[in-house]
C-alpha atoms as a PDB file:
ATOM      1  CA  UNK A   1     -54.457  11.553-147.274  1.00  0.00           C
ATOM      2  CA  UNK A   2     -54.195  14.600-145.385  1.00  0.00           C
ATOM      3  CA  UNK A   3     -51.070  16.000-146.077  1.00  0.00           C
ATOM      4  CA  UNK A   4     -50.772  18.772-143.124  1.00  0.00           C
ATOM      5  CA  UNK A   5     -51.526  16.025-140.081  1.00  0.00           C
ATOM      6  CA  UNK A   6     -49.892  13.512-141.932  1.00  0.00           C
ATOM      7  CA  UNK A   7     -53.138  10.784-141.392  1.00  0.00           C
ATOM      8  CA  UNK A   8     -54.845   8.825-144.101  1.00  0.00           C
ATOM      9  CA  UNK A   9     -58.282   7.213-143.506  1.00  0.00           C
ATOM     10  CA  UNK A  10     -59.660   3.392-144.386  1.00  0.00           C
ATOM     11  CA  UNK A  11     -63.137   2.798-145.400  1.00  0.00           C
ATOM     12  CA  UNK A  12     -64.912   0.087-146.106  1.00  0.00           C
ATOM     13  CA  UNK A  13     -67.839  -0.818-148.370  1.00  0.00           C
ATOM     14  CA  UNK A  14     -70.264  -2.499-145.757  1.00  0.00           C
ATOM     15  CA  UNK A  15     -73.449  -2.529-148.106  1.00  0.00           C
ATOM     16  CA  UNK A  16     -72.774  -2.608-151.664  1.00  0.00           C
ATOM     17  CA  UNK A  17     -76.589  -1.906-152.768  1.00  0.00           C
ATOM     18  CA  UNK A  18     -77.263   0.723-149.589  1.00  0.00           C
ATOM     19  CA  UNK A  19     -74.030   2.133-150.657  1.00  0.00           C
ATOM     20  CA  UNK A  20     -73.205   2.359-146.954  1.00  0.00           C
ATOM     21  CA  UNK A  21     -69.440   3.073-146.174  1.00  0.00           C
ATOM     22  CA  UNK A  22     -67.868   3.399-142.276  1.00  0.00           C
ATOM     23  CA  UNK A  23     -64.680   4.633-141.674  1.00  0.00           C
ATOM     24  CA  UNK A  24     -62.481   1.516-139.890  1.00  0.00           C
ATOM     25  CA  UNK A  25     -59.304   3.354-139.375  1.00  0.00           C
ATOM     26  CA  UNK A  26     -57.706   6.814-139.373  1.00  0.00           C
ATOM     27  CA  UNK A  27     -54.237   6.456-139.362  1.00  0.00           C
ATOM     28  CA  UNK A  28     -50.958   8.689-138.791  1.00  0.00           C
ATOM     29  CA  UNK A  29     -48.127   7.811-141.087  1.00  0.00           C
ATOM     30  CA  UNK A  30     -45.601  10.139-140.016  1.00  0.00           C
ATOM     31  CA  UNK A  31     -43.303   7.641-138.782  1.00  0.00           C
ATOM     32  CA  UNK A  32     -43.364   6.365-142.261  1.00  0.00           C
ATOM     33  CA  UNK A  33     -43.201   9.680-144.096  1.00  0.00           C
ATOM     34  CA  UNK A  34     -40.038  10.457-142.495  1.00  0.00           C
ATOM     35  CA  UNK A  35     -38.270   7.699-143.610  1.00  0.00           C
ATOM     36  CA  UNK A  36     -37.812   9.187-146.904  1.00  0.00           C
ATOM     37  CA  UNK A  37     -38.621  12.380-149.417  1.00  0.00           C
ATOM     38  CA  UNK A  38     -41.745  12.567-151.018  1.00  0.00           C
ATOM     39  CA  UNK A  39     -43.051   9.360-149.500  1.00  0.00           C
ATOM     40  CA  UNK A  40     -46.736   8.873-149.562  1.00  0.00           C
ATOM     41  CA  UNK A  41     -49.285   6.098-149.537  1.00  0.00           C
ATOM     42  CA  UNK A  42     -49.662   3.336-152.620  1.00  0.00           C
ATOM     43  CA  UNK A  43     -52.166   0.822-151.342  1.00  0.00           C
ATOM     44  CA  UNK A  44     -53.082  -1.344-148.503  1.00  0.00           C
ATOM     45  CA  UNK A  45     -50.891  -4.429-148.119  1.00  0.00           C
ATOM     46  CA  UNK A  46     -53.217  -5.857-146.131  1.00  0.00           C
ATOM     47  CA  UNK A  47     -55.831  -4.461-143.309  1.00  0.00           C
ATOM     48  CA  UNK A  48     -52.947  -3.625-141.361  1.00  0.00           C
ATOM     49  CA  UNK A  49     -49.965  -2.878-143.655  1.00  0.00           C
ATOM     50  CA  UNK A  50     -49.995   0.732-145.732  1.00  0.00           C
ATOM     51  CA  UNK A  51     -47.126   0.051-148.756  1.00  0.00           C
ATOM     52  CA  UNK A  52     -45.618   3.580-149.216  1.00  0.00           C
ATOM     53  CA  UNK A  53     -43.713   4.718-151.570  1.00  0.00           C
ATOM     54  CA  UNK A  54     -41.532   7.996-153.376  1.00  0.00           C
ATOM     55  CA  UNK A  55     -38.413   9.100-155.518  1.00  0.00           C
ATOM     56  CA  UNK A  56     -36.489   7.000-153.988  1.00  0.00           C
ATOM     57  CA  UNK A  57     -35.143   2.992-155.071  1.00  0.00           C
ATOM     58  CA  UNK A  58     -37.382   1.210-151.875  1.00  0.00           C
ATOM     59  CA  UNK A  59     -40.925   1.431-150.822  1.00  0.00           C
ATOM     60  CA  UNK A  60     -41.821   1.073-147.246  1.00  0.00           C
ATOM     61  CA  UNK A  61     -44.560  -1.637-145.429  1.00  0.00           C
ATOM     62  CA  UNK A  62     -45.544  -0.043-142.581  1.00  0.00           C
ATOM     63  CA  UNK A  63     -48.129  -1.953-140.063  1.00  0.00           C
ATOM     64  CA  UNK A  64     -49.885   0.737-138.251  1.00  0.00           C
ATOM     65  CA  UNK A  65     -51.200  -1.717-135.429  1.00  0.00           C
ATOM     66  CA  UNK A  66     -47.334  -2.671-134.647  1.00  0.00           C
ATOM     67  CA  UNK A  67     -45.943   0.542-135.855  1.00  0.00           C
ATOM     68  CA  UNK A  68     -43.400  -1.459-137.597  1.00  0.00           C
ATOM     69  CA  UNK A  69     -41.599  -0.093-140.602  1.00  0.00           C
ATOM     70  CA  UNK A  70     -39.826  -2.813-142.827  1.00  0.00           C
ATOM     71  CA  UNK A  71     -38.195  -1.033-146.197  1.00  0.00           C
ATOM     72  CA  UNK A  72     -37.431  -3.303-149.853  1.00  0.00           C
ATOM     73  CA  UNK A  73     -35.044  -2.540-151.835  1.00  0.00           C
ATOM     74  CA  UNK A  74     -35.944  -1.902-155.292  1.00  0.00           C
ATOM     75  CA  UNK A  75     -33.864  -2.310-158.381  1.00  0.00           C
ATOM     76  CA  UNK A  76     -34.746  -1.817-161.787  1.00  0.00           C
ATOM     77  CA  UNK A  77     -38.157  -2.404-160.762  1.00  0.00           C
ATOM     78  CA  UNK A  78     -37.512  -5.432-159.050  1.00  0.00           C
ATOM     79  CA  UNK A  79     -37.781  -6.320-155.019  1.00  0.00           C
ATOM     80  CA  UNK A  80     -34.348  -7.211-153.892  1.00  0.00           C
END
């Protein structure tokens, strides 16, 4: 992630034994960022879902194709 622009970058693993990697997607997650403090990228969902998360009690599911941001509530460790 590139924390001054705010972008993170997918890559993908097309040859395993050529060790050949191509970058899919760059991506800018400030919509997400600014839902909350400290939030930063946990993993990929899916291809098009980036599950973020930070010192707060949700994590956010943001599709960067739609743009859309969709927030879980977390308690105790637990989606609510």
């Amino acid at each position: 992630m590139d924390e001054k622009c705010n972008f993170i970058e997918l890559w993908v693993m097309e040859s395993y034994i050529k060790r050949e990697w191509h970058k899919r997607y760059t991506v800018n997650i400030s919509a997400a960022i600014g839902r909350g403090p400290h939030m930063s990228p946990l993993a990929f969902y899916n291809t098009n879902t980036v599950v973020m998360g930070g010192y707060i009690s949700y994590i956010i599911l943001f599709n960067f194709k739609t743009e859309r941001i969709s927030m879980m509530q977390l308690w105790n460790g637990v989606f609510h």
